[in-house]
Protein backbone atom coordinates (compact mmCIF):
# COMPACT_ATOMS: atom_id res chain seq x y z
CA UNK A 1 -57.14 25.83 -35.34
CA UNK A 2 -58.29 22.66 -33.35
CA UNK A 3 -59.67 20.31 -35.38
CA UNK A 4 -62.22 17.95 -34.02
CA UNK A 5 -64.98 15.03 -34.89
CA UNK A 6 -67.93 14.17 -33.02
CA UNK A 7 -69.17 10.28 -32.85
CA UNK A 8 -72.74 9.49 -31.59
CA UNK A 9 -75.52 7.29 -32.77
CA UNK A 10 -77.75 9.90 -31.54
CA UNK A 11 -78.80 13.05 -34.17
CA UNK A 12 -80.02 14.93 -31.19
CA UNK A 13 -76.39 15.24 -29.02
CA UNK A 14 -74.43 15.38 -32.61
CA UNK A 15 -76.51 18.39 -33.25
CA UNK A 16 -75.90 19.79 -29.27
CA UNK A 17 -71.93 19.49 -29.89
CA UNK A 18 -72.39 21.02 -33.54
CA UNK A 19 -74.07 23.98 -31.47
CA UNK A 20 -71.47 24.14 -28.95
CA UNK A 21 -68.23 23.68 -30.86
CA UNK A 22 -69.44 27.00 -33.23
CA UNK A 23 -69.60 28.68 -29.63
CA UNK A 24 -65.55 28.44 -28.96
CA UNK A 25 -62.97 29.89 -31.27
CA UNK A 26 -59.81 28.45 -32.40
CA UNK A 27 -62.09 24.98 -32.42
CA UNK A 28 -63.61 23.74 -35.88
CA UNK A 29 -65.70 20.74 -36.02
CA UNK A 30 -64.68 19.33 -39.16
CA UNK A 31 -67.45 16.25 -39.40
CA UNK A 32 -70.03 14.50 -37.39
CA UNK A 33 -70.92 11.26 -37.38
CA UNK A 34 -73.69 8.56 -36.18
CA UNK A 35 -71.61 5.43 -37.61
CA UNK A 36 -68.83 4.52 -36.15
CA UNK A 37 -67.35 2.50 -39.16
CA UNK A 38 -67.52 5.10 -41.04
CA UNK A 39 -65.92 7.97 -38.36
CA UNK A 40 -63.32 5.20 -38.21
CA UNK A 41 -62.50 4.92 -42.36
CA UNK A 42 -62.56 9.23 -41.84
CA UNK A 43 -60.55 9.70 -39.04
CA UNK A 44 -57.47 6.77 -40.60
CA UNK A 45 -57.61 9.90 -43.47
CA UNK A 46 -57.96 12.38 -41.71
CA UNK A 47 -56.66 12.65 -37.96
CA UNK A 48 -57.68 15.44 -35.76
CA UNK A 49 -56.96 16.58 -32.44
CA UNK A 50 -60.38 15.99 -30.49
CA UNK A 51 -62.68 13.17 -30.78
CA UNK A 52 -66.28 13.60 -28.95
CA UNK A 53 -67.20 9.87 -28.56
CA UNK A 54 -70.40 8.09 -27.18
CA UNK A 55 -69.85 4.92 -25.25
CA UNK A 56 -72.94 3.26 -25.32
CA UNK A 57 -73.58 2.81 -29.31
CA UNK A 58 -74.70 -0.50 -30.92
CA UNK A 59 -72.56 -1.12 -33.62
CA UNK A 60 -69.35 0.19 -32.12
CA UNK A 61 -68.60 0.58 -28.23
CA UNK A 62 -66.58 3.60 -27.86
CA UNK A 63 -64.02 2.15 -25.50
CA UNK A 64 -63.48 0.22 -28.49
CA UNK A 65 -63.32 2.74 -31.25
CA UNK A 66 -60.74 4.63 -28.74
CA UNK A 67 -58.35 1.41 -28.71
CA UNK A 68 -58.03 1.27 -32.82
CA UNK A 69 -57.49 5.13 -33.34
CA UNK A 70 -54.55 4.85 -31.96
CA UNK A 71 -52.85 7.58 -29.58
CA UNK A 72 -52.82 11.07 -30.75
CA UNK A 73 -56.30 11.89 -30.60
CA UNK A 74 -57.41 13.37 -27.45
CA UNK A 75 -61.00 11.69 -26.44
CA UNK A 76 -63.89 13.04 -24.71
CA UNK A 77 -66.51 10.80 -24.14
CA UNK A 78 -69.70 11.85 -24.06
CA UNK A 79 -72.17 9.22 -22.72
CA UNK A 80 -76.06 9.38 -20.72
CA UNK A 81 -73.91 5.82 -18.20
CA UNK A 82 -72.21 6.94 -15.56
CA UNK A 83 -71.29 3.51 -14.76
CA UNK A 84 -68.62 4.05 -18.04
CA UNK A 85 -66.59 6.59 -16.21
CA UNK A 86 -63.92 4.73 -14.75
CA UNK A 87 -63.48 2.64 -17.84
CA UNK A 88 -63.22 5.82 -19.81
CA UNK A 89 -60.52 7.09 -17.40
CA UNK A 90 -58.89 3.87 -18.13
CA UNK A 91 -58.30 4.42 -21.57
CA UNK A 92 -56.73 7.92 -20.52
CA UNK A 93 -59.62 9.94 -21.80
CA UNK A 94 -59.63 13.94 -21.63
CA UNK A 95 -62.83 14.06 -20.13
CA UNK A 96 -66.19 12.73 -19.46
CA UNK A 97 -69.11 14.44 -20.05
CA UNK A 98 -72.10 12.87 -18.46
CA UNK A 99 -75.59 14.24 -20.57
CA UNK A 100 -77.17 15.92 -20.28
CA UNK A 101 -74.20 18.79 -19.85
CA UNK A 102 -74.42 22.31 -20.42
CA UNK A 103 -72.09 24.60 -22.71
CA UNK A 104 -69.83 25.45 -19.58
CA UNK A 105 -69.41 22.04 -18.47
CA UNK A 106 -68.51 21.00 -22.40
CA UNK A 107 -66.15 24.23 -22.79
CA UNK A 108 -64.74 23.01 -19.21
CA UNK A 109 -63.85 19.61 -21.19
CA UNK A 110 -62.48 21.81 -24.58
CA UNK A 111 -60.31 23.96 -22.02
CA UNK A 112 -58.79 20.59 -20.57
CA UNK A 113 -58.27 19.28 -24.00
CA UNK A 114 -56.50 22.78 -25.32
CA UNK A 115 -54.32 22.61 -22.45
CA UNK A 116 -53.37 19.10 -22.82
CA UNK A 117 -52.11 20.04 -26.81
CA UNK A 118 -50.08 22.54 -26.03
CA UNK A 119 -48.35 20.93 -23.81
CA UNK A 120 -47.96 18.19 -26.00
CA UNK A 121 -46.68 20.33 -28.32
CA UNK A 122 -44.34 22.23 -26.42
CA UNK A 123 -42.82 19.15 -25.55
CA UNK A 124 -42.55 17.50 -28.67
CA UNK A 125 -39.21 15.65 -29.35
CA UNK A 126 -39.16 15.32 -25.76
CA UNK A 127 -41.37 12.56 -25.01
CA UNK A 128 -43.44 10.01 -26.95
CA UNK A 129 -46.54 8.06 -25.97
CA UNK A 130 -47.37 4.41 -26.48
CA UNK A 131 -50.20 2.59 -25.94
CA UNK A 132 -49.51 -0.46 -22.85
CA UNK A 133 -51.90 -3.25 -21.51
CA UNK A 134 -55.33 -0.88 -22.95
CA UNK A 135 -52.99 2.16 -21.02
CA UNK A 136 -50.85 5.64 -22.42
CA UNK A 137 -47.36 5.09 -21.10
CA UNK A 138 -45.14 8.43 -21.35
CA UNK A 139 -41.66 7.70 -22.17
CA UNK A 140 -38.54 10.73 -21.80
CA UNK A 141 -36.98 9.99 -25.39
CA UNK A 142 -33.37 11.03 -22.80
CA UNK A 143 -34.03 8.25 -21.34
CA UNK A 144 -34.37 5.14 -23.80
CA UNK A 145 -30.35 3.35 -24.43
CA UNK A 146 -32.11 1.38 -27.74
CA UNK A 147 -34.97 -0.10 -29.12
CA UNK A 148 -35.38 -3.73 -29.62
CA UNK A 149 -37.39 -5.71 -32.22
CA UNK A 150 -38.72 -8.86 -30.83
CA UNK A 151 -41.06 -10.43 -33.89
CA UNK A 152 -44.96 -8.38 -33.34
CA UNK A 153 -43.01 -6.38 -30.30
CA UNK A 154 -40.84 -3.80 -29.38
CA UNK A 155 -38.74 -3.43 -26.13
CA UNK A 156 -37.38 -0.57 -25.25
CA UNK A 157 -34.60 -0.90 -23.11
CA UNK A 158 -34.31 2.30 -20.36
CA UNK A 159 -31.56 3.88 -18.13
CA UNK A 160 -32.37 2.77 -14.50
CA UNK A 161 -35.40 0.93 -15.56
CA UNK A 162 -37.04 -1.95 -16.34
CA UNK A 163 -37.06 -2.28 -20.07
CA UNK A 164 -40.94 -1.57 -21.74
CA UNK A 165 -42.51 -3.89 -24.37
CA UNK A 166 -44.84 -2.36 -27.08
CA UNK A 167 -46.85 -4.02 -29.47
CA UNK A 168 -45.99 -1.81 -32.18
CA UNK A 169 -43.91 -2.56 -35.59
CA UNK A 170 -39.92 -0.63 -35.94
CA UNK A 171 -41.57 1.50 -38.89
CA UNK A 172 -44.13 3.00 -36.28
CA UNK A 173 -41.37 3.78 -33.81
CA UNK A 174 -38.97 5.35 -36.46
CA UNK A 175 -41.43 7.31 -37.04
CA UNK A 176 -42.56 8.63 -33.59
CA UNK A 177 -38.98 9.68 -32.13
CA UNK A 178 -37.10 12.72 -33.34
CA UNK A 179 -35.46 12.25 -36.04
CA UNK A 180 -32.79 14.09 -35.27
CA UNK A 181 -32.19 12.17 -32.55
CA UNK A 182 -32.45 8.27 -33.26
CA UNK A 183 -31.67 6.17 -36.35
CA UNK A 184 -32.75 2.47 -37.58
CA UNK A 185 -29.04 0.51 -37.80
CA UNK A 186 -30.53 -3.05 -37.73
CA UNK A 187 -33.71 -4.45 -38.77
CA UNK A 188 -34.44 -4.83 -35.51
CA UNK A 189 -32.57 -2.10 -33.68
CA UNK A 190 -32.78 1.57 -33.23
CA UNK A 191 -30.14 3.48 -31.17
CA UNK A 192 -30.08 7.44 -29.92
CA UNK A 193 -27.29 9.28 -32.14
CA UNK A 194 -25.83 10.84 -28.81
CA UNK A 195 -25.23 7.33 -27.09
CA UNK A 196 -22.66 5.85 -29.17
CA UNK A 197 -20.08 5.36 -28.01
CA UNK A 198 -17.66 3.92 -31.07
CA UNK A 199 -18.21 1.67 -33.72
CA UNK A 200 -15.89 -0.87 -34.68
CA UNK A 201 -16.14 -4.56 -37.52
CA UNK A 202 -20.06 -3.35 -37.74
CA UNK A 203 -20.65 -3.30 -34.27
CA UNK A 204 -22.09 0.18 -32.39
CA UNK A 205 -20.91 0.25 -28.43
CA UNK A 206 -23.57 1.98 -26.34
CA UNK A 207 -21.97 1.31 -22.89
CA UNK A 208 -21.51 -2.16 -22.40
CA UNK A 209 -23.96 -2.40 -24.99
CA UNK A 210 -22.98 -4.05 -28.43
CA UNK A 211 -25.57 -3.35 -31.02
CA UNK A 212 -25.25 -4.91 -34.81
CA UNK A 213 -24.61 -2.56 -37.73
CA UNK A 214 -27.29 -3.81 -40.24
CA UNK A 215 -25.47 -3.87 -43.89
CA UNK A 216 -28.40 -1.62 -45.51
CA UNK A 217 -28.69 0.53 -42.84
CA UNK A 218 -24.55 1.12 -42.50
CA UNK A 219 -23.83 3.57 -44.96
CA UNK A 220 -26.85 6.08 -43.53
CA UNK A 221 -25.88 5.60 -40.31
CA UNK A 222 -21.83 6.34 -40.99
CA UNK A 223 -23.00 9.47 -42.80
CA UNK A 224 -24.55 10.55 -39.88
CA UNK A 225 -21.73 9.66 -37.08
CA UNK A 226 -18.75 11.40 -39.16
CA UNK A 227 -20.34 14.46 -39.32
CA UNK A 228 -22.63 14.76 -36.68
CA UNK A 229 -25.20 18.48 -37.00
């Protein structure tokens, strides 16, 4: 089941969605709201896949309700401004429904939205997502050598690329890539399993690479390297 939240200061168009999420199966509209402060406290609880949000509402603009949710939920904006569309876009929206819009035009948006989950799902482990400069950034997991922690940032340093820096704290990372993949060693390091190369005096080669053994992190980590799964 898809679970989903609708944000509007208008009764009317919460009421329209209400009516039209009941209309498509596998989707359950678990709340509505016409505060966004409140959606916000909800939705820190209780994250869902889809989030119906209007633009134009006084307390809250939604561009800016879509920047502190974070990255997982999958937004369609629905907004009476067409002049918000690229800016929506920008912040890697779903869809945009202009109103008013009919049932085929919002199941048209739903469809999208499905589509974009499953994939997501399918290709979980694979890739993670990070929010860059008000932008989703899609990063192969393959593909990073190590993770850096530079004070409030992250870098990510990438094979054949230009290394990628996150505002985002080590815990959140962790906690994003597979587990069975990448482990904490430092403070402020995290290394893929399959890239080391030896360890020797607390220090793990990856490549040319010499990444510090953290002292807490140490016996975890040479738990895991002797007897790989």
């Amino acid at each position: 089941m898809i679970k989903a939240v609708a944000v509007d200061d208008e009764m009317p168009a919460l009421e329209i969605i209400s009516g039209f999420c009941a209309g498509i199966p596998g989707l359950h509209l678990e709340k509505t709201f016409n505060k966004p402060a409140l959606a916000l406290q909800y939705l820190k609880q209780f994250p869902v896949d889809i989030l119906f949000l209007d633009i134009n509402m006084p307390a809250l603009n939604g561009i800016e309700f879509s920047k502190i949710i974070g990255q997982k939920t999958n937004i369609i904006f629905t907004t009476a401004y067409s002049e918000y569309a690229v800016e929506g876009f920008n912040v890697n929206a779903v869809d945009y429904l202009l109103k008013p819009f009919n049932f085929q035009r919002f199941k048209q948006a739903i469809d999208k939205a499905m589509l974009f989950i499953k994939t997501t799902e399918a290709n979980a482990g694979l890739y993670i997502t990070l929010r860059i400069n008000y932008g989703l950034v899609k990063i192969n997991t393959d593909t990073i050598l190590f993770v850096e922690g530079l004070d409030d940032y992250l870098k990510l340093h990438l094979i054949s690329q230009k290394p990628i820096i996150v505002r985002m704290t080590m815990k959140s990372m962790i906690e994003k890539l597979p587990a069975d993949k990448f482990i904490r060693v430092h403070r402020s390091y995290i290394i893929p399993l399959s890239r080391v190369s030896s360890v020797r005096n607390k220090i793990i080669h990856i490549g040319v690479e010499e990444i510090p053994l953290g002292s807490s992190y140490e016996e975890s980590f040479m738990k895991v390297f002797r007897n790989p799964s």
